[in-house]
Protein backbone atom coordinates (compact mmCIF):
# COMPACT_ATOMS: atom_id res chain seq x y z
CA UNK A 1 88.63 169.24 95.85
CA UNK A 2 92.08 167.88 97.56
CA UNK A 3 90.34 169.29 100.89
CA UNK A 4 87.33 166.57 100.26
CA UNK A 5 89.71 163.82 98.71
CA UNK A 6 92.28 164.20 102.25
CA UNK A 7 89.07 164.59 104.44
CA UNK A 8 87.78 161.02 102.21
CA UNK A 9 91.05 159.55 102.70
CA UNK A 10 91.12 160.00 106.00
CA UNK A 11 87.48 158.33 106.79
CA UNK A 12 88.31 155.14 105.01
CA UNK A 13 91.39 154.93 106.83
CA UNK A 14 89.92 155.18 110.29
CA UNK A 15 87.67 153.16 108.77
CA UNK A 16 89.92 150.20 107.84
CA UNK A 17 92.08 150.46 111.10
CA UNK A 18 88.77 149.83 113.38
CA UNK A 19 87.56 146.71 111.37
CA UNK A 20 91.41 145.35 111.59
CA UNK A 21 91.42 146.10 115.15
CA UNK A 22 87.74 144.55 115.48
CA UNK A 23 88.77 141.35 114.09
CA UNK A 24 92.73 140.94 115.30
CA UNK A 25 90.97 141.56 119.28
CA UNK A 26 88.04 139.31 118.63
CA UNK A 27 88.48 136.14 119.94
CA UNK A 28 84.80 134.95 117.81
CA UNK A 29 86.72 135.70 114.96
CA UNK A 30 86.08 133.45 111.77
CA UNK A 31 87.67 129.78 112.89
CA UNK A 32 87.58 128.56 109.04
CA UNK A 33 85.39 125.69 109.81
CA UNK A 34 81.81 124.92 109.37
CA UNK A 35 80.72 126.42 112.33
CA UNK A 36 80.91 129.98 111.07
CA UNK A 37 78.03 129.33 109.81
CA UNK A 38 76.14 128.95 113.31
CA UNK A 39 76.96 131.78 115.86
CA UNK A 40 76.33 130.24 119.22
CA UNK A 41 76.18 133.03 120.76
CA UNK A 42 72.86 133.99 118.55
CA UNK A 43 71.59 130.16 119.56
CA UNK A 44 72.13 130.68 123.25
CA UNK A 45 69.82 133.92 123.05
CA UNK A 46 67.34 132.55 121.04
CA UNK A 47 67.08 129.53 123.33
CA UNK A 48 67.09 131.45 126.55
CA UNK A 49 64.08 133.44 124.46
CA UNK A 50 62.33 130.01 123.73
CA UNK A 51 59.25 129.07 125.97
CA UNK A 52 59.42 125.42 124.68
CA UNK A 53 61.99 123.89 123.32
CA UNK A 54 59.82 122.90 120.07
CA UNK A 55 59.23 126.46 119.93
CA UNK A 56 63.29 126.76 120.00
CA UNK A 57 64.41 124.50 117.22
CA UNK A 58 61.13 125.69 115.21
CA UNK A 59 62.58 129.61 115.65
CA UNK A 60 66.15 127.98 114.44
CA UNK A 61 65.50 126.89 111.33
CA UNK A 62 63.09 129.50 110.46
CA UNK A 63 64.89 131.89 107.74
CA UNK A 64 63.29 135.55 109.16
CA UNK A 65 65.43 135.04 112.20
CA UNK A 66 68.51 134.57 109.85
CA UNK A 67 70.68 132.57 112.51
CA UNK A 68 70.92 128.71 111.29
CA UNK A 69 73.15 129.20 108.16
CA UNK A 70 74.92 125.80 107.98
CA UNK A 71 75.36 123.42 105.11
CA UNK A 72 77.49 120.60 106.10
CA UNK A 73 76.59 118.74 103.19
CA UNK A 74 77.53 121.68 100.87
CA UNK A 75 74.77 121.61 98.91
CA UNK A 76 74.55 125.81 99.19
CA UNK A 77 71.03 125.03 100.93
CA UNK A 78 70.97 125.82 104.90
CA UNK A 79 70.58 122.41 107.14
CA UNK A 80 67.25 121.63 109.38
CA UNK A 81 68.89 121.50 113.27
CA UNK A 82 66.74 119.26 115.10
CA UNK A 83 67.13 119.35 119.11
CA UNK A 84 67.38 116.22 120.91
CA UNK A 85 66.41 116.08 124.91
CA UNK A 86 68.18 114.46 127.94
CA UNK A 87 67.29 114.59 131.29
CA UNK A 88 68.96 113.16 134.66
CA UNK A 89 67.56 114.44 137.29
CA UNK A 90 68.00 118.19 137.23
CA UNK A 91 70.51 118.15 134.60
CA UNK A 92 69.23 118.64 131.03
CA UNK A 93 71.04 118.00 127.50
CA UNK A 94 70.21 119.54 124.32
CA UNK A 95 72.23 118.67 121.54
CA UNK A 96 71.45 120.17 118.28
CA UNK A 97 71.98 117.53 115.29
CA UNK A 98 72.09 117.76 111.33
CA UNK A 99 71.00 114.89 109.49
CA UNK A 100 73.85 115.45 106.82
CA UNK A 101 72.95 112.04 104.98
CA UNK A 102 70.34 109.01 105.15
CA UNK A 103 72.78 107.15 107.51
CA UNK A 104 75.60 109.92 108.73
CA UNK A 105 74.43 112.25 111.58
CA UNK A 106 76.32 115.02 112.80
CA UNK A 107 76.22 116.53 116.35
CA UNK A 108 76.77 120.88 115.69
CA UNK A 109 76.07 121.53 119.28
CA UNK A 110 75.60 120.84 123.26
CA UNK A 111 73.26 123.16 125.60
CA UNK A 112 73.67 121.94 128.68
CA UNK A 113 71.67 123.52 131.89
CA UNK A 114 71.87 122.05 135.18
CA UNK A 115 70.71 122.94 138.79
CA UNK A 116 73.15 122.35 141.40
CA UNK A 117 72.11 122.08 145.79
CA UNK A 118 71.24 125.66 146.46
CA UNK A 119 69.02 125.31 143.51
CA UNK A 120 71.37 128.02 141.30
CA UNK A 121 71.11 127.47 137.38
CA UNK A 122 74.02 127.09 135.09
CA UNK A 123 73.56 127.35 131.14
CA UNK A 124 76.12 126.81 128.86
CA UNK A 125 76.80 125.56 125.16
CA UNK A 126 79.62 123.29 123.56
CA UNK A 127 80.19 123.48 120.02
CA UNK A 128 81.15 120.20 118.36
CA UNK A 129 85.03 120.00 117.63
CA UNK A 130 85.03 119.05 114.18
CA UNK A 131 82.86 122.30 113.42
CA UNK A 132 84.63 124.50 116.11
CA UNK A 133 87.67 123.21 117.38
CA UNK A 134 88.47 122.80 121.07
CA UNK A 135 87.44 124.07 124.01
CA UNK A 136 84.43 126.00 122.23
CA UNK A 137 82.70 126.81 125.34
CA UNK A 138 80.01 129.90 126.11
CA UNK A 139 78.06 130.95 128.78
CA UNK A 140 76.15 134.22 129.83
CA UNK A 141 78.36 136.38 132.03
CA UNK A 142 77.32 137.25 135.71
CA UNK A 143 73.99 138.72 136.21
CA UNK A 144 75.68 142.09 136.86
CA UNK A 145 76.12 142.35 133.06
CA UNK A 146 73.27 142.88 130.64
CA UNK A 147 71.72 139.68 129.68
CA UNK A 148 70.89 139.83 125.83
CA UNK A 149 69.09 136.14 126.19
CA UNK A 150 66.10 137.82 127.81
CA UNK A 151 65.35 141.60 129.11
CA UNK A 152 63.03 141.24 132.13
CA UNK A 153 62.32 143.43 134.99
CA UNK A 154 64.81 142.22 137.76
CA UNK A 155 67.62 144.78 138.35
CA UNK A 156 71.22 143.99 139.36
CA UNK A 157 72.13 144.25 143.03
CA UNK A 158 75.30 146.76 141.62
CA UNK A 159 75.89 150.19 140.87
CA UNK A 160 74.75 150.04 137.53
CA UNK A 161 71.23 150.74 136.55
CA UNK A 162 70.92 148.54 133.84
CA UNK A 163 68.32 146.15 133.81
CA UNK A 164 69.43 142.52 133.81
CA UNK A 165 67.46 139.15 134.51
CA UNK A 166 69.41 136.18 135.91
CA UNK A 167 69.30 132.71 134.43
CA UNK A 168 67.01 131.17 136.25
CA UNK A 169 64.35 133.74 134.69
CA UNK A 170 64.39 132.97 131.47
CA UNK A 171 61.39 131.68 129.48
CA UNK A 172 62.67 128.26 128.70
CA UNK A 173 64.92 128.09 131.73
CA UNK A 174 61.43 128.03 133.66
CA UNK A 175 59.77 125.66 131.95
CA UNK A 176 62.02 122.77 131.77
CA UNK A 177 61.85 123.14 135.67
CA UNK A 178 58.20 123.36 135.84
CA UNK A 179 55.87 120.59 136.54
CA UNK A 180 54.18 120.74 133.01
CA UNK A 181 57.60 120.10 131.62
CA UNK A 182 57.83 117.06 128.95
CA UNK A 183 60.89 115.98 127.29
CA UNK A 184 60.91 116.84 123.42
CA UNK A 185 61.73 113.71 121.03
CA UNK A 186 61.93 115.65 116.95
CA UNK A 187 60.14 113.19 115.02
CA UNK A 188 62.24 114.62 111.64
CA UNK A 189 65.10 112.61 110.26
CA UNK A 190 66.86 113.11 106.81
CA UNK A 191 64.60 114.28 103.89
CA UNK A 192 61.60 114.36 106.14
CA UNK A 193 61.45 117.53 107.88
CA UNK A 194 58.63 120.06 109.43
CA UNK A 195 55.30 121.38 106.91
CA UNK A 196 56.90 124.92 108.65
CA UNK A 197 60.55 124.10 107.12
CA UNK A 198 61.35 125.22 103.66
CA UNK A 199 65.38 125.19 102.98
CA UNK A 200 66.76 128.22 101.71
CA UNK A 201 69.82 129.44 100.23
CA UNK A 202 73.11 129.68 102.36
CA UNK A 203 74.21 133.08 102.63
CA UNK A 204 78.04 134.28 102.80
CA UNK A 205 79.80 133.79 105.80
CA UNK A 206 81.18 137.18 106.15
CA UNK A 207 77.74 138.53 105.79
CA UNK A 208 76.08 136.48 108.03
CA UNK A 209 79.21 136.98 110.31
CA UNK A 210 78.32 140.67 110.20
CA UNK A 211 74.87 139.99 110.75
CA UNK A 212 75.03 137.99 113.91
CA UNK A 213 78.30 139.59 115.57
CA UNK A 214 75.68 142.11 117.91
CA UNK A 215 74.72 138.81 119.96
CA UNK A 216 78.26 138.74 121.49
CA UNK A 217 78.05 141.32 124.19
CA UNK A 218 76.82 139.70 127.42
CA UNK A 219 78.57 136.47 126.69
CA UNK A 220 82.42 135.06 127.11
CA UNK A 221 84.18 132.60 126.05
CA UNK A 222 84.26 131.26 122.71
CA UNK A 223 87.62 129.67 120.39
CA UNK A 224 90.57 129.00 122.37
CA UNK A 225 89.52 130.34 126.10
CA UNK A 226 90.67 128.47 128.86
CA UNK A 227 88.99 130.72 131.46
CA UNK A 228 85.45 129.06 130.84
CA UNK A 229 85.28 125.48 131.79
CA UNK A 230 82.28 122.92 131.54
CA UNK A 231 80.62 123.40 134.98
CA UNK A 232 78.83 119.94 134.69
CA UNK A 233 82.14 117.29 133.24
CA UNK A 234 79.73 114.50 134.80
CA UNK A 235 76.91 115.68 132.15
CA UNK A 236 79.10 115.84 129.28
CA UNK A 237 81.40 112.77 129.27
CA UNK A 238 77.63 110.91 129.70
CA UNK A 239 76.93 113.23 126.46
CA UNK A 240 80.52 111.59 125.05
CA UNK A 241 79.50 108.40 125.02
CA UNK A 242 76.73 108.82 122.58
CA UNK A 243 78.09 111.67 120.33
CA UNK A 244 77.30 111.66 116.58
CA UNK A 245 80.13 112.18 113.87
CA UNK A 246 79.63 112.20 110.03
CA UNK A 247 82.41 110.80 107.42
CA UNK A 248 81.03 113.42 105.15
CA UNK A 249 81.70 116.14 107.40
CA UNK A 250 85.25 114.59 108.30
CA UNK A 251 85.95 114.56 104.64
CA UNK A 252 85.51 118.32 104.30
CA UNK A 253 87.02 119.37 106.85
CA UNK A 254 90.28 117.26 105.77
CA UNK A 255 90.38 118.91 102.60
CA UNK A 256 89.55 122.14 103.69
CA UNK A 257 86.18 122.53 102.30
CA UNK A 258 84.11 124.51 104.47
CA UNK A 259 85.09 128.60 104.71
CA UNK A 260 88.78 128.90 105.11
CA UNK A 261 90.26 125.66 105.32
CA UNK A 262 90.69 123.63 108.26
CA UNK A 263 93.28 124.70 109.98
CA UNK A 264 94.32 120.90 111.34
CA UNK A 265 94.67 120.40 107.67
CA UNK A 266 96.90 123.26 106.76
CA UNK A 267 98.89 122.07 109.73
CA UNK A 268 99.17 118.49 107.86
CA UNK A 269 100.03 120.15 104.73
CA UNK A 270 102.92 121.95 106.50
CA UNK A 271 104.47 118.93 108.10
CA UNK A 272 104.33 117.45 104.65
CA UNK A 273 106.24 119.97 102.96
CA UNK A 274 108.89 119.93 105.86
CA UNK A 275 108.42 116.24 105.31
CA UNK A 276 109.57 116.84 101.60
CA UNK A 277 111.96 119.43 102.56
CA UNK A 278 113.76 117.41 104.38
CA UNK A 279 114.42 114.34 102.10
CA UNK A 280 115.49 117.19 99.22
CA UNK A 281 118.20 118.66 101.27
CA UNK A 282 119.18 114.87 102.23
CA UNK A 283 119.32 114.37 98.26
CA UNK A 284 121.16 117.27 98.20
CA UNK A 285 123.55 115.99 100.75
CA UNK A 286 124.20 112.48 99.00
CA UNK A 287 124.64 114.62 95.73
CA UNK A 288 127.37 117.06 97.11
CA UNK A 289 128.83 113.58 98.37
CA UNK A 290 128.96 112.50 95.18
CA UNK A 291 130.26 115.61 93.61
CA UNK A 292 133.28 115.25 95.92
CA UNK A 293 134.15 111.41 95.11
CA UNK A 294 134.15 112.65 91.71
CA UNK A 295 137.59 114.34 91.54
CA UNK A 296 139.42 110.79 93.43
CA UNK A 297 137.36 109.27 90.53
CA UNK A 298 138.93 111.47 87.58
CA UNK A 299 142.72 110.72 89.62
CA UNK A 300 142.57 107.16 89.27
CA UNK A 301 141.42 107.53 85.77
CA UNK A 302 144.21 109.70 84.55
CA UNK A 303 146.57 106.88 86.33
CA UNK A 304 145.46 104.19 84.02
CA UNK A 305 147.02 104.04 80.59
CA UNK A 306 144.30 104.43 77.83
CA UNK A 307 143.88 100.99 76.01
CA UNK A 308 144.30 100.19 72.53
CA UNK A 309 141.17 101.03 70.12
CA UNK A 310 139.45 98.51 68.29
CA UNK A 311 136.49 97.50 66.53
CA UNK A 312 134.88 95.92 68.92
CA UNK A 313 135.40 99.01 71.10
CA UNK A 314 133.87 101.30 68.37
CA UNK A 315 131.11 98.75 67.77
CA UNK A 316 130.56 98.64 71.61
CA UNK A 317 130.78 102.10 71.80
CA UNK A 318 127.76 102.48 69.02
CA UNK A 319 125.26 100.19 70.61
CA UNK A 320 126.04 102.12 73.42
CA UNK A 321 125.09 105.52 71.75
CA UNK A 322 122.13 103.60 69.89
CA UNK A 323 121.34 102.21 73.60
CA UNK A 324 120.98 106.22 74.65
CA UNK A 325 118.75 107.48 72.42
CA UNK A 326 116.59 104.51 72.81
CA UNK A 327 116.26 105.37 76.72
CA UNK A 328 115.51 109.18 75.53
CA UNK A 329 112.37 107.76 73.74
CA UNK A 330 111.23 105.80 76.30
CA UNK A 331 111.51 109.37 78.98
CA UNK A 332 109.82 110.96 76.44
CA UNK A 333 106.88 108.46 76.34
């Protein structure tokens, strides 16, 4: 029985040590911020899957393939994403939007994929900074690595023997370059949404964290990486210009509403405290001060001869006391 218990023990340790390892190593590690609850990484497969890019924001908000799970209003139902089109010449913007109230709109995310002169296609997706921070860049990695946005038949011109497909391959990658191409305009707007779309129930972040964490491999970048940089800056400062922001969604993240708390807020609340620290230890400074003019104030006290009691002293001396306990009441109240 101690045999199983040590063998038990054990197990859940090695157990333990791999998920802290996991998570400490993991640079898509929870950001406490609303977008937790969309894994960008699952959105930049699915939309490299997409053959249309109705056929992309319909598979997005559909609940079977479990990867829109944000609620920016916090009403514990998941959010309809709509997907907005740009074009300029060979450069295209998608920028996936949440309709968080009748008049606030909120901007989640930017796919941006552009053609440059030797006719070589770059895809890539921002996340807004209110929902995940700066510098929130992803892209796939080099063709040499496995693709999970689409499994074709192309093979890598490498060693390996794993089968890859480049960018320029993929379903929806093809058809916004194809003559037949025609930009998409969502005709949805708050509390009028899709026959197809039916909101359902957020689920927990660390469960749909779980859930979605297998769509990682084949991508980099993510919270905090300077190594991937917006290949088109031209495309997204035009993007800039016309970016949506919510006061609702500003609100919560302020005051830490959405997973763990934003962390520009617990930043706030640390400068505060310093904030308060600091005037209490310059109280306690002009107290100590005060402490030592006390003693020079008991001298010259002694030095004076004590005056002569009389009534009017006493009677003084009682309106004082009556004085006191009429301030008590009022500290009291």
């Amino acid at each position: 029985m101690k045999k199983k218990l040590a063998v038990l023990s054990v197990a859940i340790t090695l157990l333990c040590s791999s998920g802290f390892s996991q998570t400490k190593e993991d640079p898509t590690a929870l950001l406490g911020l609303p977008g937790d609850n969309l894994d960008l990484y699952a959105v930049l497969t699915l939309f490299q899957k997409s053959k249309t890019v109705e056929d992309f924001e319909k598979s997005l908000n559909d609940e079977e393939t479990k990867i829109n799970n944000m609620d920016l209003n916090l009403d514990k139902k998941v959010d309809f994403i709509k997907v907005e089109t740009k074009q300029k010449d060979k450069d295209f913007t998608f920028v996936l939007q949440v309709d968080v109230a009748e008049k606030e709109k909120q901007d989640v995310a930017v796919i941006f994929v552009s053609k440059d002169k030797n006719e070589k296609v770059s895809i890539q997706i921002v996340g807004d900074e209110a929902l995940y921070g700066k510098n929130y860049v992803i892209e796939p990695k080099p063709a040499a690595t496995p693709n999970p946005g689409y499994t074709g038949t192309q093979t890598a011109s490498t060693a390996s023997t794993t089968t890859v497909i480049v960018v320029e391959s993929a379903p929806i990658v093809q058809y916004v370059y194809s003559p037949v191409y025609v930009p998409y305009y969502p005709p949805y707007h708050y509390a009028y949404y899709p026959p197809y779309y039916a909101a359902f129930t957020v689920m927990a972040v660390s469960v749909y964290a779980h859930n979605s964490y297998y769509y990682h491999a084949g991508y980099h970048g993510g919270y905090g990486n300077t190594t991937v940089v917006i290949n088109n800056t031209n495309n997204y400062n035009n993007y800039n210009k016309s970016r949506n922001t919510s006061n609702t969604v500003n609100h919560n993240n302020v005051n830490g509403n959405y997973g763990g708390g934003n962390k520009a807020s617990a930043n706030n609340k640390a400068s505060t405290s310093n904030a308060n620290n600091s005037k209490a230890s310059s109280n306690t400074k002009a107290s100590s001060n005060n402490s030592k003019a006390s003693p020079t104030n008991r001298a010259s006290a002694s030095t004076v001869s004590p005056a002569p009691k009389s009534s009017s002293m006493t009677s003084g001396g009682r309106s004082m006391g009556a004085g006191g306990h009429s301030g008590g009441g009022r500290r009291r109240n």
